[in-house]
C-alpha atoms as a PDB file:
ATOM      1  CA  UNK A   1     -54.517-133.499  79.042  1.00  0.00           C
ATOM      2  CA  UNK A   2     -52.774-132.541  76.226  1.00  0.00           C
ATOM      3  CA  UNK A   3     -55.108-130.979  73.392  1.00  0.00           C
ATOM      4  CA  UNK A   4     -52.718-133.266  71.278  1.00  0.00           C
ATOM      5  CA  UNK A   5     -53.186-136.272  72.865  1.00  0.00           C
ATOM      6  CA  UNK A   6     -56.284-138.421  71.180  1.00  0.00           C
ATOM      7  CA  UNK A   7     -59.213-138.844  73.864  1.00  0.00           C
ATOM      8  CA  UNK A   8     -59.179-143.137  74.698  1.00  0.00           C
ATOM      9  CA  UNK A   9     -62.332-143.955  73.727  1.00  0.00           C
ATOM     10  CA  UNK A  10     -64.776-147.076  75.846  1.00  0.00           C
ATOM     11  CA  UNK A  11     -67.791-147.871  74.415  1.00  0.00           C
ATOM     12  CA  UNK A  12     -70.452-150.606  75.329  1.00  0.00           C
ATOM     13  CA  UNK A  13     -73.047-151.964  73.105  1.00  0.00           C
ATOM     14  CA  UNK A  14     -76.192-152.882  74.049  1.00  0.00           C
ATOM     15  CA  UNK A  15     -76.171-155.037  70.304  1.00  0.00           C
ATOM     16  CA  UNK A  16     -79.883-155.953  69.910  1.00  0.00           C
ATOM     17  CA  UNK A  17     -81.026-152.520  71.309  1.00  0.00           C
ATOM     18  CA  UNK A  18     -78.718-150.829  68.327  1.00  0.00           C
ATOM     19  CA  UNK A  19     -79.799-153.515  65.911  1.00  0.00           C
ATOM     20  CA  UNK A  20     -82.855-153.287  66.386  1.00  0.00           C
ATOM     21  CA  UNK A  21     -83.851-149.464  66.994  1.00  0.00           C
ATOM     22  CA  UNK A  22     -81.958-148.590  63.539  1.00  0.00           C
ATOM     23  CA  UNK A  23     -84.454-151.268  61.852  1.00  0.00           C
ATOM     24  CA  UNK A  24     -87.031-149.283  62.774  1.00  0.00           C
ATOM     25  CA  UNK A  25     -85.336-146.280  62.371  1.00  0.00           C
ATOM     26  CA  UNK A  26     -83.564-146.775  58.965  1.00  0.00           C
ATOM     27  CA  UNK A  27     -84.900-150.023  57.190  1.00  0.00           C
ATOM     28  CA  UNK A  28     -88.729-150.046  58.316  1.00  0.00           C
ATOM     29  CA  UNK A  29     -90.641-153.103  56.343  1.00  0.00           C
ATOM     30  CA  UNK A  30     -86.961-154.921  55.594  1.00  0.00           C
ATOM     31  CA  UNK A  31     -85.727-158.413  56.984  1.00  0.00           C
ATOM     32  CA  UNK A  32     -84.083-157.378  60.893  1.00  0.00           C
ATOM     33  CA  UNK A  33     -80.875-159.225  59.403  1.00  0.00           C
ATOM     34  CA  UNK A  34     -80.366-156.455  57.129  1.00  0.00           C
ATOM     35  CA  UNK A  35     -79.556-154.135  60.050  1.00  0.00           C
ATOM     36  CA  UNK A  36     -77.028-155.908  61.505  1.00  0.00           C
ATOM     37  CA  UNK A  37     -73.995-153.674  62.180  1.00  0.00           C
ATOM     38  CA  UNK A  38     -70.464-154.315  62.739  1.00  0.00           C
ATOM     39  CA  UNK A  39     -69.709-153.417  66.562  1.00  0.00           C
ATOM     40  CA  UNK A  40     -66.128-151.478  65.637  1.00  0.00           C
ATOM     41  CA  UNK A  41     -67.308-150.198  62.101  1.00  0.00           C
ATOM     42  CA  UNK A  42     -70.013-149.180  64.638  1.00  0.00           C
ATOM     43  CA  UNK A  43     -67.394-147.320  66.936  1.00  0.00           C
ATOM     44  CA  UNK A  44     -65.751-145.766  64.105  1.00  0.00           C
ATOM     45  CA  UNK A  45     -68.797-143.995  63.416  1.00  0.00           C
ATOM     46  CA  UNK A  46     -69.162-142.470  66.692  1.00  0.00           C
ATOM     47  CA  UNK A  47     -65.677-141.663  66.911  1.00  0.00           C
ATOM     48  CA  UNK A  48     -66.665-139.179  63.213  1.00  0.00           C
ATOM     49  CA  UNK A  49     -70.047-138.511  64.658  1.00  0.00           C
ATOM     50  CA  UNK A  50     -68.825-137.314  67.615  1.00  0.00           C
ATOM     51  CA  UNK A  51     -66.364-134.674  66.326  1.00  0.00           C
ATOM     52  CA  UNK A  52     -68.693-133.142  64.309  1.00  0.00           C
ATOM     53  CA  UNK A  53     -71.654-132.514  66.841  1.00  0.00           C
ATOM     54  CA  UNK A  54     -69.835-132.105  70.336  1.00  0.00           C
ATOM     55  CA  UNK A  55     -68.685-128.498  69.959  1.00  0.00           C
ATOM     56  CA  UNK A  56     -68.066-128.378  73.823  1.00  0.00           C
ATOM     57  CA  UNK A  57     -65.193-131.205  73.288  1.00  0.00           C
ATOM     58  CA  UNK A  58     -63.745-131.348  69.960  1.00  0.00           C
ATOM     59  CA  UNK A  59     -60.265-133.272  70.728  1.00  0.00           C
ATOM     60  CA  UNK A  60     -59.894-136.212  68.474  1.00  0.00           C
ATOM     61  CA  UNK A  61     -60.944-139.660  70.110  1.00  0.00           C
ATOM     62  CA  UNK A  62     -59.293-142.673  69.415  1.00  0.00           C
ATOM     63  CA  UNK A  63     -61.110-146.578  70.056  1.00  0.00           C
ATOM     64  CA  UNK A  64     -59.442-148.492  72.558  1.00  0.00           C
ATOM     65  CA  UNK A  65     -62.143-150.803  73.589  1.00  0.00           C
ATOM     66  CA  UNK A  66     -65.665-152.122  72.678  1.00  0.00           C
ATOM     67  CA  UNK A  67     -67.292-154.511  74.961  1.00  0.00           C
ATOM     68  CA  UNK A  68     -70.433-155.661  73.147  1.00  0.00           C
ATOM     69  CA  UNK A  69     -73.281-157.585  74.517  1.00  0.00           C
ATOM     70  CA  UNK A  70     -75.730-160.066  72.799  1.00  0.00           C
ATOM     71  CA  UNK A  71     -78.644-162.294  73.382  1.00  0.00           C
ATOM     72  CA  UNK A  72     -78.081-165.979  71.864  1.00  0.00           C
ATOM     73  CA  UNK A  73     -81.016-168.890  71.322  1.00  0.00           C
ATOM     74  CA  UNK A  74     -79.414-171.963  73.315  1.00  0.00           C
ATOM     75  CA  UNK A  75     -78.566-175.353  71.120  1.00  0.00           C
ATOM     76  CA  UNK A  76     -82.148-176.710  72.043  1.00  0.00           C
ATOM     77  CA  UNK A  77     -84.278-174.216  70.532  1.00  0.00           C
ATOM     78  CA  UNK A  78     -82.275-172.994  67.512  1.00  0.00           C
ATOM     79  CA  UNK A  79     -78.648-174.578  66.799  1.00  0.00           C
ATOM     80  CA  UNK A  80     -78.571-172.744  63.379  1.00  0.00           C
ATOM     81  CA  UNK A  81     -78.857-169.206  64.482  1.00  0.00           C
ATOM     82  CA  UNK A  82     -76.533-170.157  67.641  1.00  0.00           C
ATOM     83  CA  UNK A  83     -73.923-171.208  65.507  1.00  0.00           C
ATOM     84  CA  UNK A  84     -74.484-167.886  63.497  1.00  0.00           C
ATOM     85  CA  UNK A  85     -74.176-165.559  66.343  1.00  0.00           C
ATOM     86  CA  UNK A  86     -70.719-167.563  67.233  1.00  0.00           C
ATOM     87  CA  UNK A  87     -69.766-167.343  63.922  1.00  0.00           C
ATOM     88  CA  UNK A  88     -70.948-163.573  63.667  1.00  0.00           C
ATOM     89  CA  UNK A  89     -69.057-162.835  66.989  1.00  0.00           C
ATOM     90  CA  UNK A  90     -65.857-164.397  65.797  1.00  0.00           C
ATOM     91  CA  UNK A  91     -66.333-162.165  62.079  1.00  0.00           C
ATOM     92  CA  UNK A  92     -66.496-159.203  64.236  1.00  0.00           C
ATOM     93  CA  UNK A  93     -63.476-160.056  66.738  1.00  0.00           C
ATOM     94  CA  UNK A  94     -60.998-161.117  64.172  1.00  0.00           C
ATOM     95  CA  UNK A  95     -58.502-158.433  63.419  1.00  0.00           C
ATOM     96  CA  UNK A  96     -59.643-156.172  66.350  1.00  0.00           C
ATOM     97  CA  UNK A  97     -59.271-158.498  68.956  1.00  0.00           C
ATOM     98  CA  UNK A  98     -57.315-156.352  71.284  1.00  0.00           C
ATOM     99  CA  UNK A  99     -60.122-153.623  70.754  1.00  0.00           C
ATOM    100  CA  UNK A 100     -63.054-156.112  70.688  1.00  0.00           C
ATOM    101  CA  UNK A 101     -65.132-158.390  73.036  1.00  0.00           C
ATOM    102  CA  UNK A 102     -68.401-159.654  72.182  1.00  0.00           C
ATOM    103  CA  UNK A 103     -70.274-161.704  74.939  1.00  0.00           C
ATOM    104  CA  UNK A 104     -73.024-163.665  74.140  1.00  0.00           C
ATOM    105  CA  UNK A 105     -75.338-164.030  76.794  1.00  0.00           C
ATOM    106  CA  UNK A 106     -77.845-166.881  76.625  1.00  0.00           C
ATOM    107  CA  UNK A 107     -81.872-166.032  76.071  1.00  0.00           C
ATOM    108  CA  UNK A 108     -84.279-166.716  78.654  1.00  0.00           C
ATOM    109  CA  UNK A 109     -87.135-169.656  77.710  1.00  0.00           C
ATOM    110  CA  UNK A 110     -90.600-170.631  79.151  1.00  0.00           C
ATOM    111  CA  UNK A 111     -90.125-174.753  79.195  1.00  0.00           C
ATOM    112  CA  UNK A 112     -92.875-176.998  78.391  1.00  0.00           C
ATOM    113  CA  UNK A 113     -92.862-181.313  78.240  1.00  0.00           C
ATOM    114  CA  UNK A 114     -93.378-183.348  75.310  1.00  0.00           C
ATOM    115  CA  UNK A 115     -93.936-186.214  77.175  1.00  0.00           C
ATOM    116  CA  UNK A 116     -90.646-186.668  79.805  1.00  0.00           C
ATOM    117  CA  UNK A 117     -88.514-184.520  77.050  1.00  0.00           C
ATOM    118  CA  UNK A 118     -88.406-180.836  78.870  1.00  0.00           C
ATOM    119  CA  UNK A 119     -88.399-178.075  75.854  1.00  0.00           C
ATOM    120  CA  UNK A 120     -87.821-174.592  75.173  1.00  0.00           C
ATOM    121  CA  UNK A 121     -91.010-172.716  73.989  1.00  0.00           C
ATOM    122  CA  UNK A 122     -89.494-171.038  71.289  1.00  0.00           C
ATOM    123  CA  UNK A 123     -92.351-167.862  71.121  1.00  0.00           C
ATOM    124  CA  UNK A 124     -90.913-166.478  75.018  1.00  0.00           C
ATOM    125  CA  UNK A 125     -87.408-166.524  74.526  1.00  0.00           C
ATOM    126  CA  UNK A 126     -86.623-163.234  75.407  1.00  0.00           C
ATOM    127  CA  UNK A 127     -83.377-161.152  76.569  1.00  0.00           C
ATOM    128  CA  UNK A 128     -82.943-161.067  80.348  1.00  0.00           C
ATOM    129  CA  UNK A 129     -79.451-159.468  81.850  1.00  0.00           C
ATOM    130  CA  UNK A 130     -78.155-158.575  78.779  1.00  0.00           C
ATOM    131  CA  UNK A 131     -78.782-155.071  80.370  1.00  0.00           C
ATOM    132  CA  UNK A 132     -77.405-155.708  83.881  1.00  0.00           C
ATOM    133  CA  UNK A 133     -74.148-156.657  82.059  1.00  0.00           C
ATOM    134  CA  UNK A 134     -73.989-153.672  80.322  1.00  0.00           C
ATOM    135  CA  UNK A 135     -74.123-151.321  82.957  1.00  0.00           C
ATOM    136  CA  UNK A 136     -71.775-153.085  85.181  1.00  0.00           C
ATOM    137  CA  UNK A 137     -68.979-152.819  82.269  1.00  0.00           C
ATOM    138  CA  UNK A 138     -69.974-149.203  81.715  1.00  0.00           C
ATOM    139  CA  UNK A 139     -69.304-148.389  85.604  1.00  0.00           C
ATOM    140  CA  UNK A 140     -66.413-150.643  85.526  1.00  0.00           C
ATOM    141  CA  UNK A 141     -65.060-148.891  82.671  1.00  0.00           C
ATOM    142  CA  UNK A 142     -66.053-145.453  83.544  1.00  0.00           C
ATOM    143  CA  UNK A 143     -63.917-146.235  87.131  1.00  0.00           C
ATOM    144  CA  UNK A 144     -60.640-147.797  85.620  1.00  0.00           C
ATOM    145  CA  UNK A 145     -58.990-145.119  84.622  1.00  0.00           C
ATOM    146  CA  UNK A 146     -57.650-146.592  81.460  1.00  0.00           C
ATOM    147  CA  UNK A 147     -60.449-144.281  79.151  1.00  0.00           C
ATOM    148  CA  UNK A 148     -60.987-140.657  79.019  1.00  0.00           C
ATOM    149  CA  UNK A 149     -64.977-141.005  77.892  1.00  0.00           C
ATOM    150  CA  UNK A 150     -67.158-143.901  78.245  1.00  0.00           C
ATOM    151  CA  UNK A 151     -70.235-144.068  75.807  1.00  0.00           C
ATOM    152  CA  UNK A 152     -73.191-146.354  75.868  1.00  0.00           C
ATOM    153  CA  UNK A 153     -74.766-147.106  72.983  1.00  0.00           C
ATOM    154  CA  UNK A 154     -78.358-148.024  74.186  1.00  0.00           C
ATOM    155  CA  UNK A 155     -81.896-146.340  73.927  1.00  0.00           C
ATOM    156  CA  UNK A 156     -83.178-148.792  77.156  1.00  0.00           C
ATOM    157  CA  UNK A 157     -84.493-146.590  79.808  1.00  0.00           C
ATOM    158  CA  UNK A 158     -83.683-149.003  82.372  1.00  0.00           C
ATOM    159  CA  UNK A 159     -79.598-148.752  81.643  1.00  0.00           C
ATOM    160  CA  UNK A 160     -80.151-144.524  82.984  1.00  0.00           C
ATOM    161  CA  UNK A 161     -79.542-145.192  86.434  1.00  0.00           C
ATOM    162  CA  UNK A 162     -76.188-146.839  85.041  1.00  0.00           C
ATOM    163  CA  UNK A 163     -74.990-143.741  83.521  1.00  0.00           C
ATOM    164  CA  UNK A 164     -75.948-141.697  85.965  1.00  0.00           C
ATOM    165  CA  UNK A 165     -73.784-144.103  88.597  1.00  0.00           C
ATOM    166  CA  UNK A 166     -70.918-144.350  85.937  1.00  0.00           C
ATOM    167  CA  UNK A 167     -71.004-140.402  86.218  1.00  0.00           C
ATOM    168  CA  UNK A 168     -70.932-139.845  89.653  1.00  0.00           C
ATOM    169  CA  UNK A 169     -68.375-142.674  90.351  1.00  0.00           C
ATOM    170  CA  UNK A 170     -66.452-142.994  87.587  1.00  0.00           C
ATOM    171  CA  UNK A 171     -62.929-141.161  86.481  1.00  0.00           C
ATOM    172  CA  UNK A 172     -64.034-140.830  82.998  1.00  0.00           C
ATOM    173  CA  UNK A 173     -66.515-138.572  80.985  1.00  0.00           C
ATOM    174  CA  UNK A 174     -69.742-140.474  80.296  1.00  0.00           C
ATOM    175  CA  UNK A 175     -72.028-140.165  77.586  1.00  0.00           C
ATOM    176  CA  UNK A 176     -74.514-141.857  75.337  1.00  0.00           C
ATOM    177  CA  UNK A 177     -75.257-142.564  71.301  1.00  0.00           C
ATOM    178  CA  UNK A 178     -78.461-142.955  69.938  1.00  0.00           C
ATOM    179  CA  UNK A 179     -79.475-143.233  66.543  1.00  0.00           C
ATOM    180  CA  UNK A 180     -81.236-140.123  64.678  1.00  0.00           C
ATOM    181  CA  UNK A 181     -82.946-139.052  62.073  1.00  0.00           C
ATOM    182  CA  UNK A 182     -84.405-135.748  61.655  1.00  0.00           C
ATOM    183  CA  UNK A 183     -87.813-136.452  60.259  1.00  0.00           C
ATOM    184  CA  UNK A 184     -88.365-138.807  62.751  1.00  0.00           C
ATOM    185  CA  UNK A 185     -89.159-136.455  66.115  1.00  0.00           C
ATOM    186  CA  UNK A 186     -89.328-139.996  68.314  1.00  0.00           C
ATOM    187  CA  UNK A 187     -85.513-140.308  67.979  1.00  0.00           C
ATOM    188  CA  UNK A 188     -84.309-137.073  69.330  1.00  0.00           C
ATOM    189  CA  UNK A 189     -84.900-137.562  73.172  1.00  0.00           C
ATOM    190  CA  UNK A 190     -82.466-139.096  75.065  1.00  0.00           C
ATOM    191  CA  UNK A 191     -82.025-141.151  78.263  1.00  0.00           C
ATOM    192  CA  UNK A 192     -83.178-139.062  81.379  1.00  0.00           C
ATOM    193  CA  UNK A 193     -80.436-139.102  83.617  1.00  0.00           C
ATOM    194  CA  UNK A 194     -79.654-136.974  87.079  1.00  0.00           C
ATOM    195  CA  UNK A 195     -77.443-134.696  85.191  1.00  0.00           C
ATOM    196  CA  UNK A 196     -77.921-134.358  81.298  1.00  0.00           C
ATOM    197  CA  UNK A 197     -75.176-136.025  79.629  1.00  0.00           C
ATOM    198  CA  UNK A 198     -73.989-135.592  75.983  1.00  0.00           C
ATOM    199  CA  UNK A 199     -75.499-137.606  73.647  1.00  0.00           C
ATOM    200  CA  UNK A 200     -74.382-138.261  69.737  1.00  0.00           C
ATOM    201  CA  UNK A 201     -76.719-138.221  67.331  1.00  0.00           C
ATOM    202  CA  UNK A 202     -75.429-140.823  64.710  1.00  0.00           C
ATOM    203  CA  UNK A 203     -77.353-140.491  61.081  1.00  0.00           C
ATOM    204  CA  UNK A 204     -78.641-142.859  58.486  1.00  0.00           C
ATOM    205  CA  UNK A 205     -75.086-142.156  56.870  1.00  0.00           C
ATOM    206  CA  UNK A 206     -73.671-143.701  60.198  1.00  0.00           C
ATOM    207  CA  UNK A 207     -75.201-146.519  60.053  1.00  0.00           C
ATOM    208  CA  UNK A 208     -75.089-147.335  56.159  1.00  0.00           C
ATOM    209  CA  UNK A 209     -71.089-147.411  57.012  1.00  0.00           C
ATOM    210  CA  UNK A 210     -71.403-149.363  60.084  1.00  0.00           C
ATOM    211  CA  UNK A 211     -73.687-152.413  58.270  1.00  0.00           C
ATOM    212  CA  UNK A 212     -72.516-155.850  58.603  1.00  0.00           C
ATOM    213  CA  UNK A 213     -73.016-156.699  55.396  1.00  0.00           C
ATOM    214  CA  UNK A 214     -72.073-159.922  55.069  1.00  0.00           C
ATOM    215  CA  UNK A 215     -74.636-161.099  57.433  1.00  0.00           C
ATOM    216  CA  UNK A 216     -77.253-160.705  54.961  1.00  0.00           C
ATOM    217  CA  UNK A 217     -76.535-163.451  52.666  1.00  0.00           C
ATOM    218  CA  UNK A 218     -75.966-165.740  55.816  1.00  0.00           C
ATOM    219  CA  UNK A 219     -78.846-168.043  55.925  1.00  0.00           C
ATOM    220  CA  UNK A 220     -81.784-166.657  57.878  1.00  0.00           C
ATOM    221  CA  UNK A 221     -83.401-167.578  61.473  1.00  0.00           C
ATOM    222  CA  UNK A 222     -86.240-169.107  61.806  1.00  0.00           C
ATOM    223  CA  UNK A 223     -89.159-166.471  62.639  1.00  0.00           C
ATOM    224  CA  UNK A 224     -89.376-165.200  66.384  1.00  0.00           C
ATOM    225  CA  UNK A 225     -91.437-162.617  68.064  1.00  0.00           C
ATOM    226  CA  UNK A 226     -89.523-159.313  67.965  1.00  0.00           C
ATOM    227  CA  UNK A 227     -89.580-159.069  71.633  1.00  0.00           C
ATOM    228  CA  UNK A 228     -87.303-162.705  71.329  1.00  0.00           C
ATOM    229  CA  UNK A 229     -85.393-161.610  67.891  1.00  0.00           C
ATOM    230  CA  UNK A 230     -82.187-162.848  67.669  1.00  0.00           C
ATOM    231  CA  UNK A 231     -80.397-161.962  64.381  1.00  0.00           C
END
């Protein structure tokens, strides 16, 4: 390939991992909502981040698709933060559509009866497959030909054995993003895969310029466990 030619960029978003890691991260002690990002303000950041800290391939990378996944409450536990996360989904689609998919994949619930009503327990509702979709898309990705690198912007252990299969399989480079900041020595591993695969490091600056920040003056979800958040 041409040195000239931009590098066609996939990535795939493993949304509440991001979200939530950079909370930690960046904005310990402050409302999760406030840590929202914006999936392809998100991308742009890697695309900047990634030219300045892969010196083994420094050809300028252009965005040509973001496949993002999310957990979302179902209408019987929490209708206002499921209409949020539509509404949120839409925000982040409009204007990038041909460059943006967000899925929305629904939480998983313990059910209890109040008397012959069947309910949601609200306290288990937890992400389950959110993960599984994610590295299907990255292998499907990394095998269509249609990208020259494939990131995955996770920090789940359980989505290695995806990029190691996206590697071996796939006709594009793979790699990973991670969030990182220097005085924190917990953020600069990476995901142990077969073969070690480049990783960018994206800053507090990163993320400041990839906040959604509109989402903080939506109105807020009720309280859930963090292993359950939804945002």
């Amino acid at each position: 390939m041409s040195e000239n030619v931009p590098l066609r960029l996939g990535v795939v978003i493993d949304y509440q991992n991001v979200h939530l890691v950079a909370a930690d991260l960046f904005m310990p002690g402050r409302p999760v909502q406030e840590s929202l990002i914006d999936p392809y303000r998100f991308a742009c950041q890697l695309v900047l981040a990634r030219a300045s800290t892969n010196k083994q391939d420094d050809r300028v990378a252009e965005i040509a698709r973001v496949e993002v996944f999310r957990g979302q409450p179902i209408m019987e536990d929490d209708p206002v933060t499921h209409q949020r996360n539509l509404e949120q989904a839409q925000r982040w689609i409009r204007g990038h559509a041909t460059t943006v998919d967000v899925h929305l994949h629904p939480l998983t619930y313990d059910w209890d009866y109040r008397g012959d009503r069947r309910v949601p327990i609200r306290e288990t509702r937890r992400e389950k497959g959110v993960d599984v979709l994610c590295a299907l898309t990255l292998v499907d990705m990394a095998r269509s030909g249609l990208y020259d690198v494939v990131v995955l912007a996770s920090r789940d252990r359980d989505l290695a054995p995806a990029l190691d299969h996206a590697d071996r399989a796939g006709r594009a480079k793979v790699e990973a993003a991670k969030w990182y900041d220097p005085a924190q020595l917990d953020s600069d591993g990476f995901l142990h895969t077969t073969r070690r695969l480049w990783t960018t490091p994206m800053t507090k600056k990163h993320f400041q310029a990839s906040r959604d920040l509109r989402s903080i003056n939506d109105p807020q979800p009720h309280p859930a466990a963090r292993g359950g958040m939804i945002s």
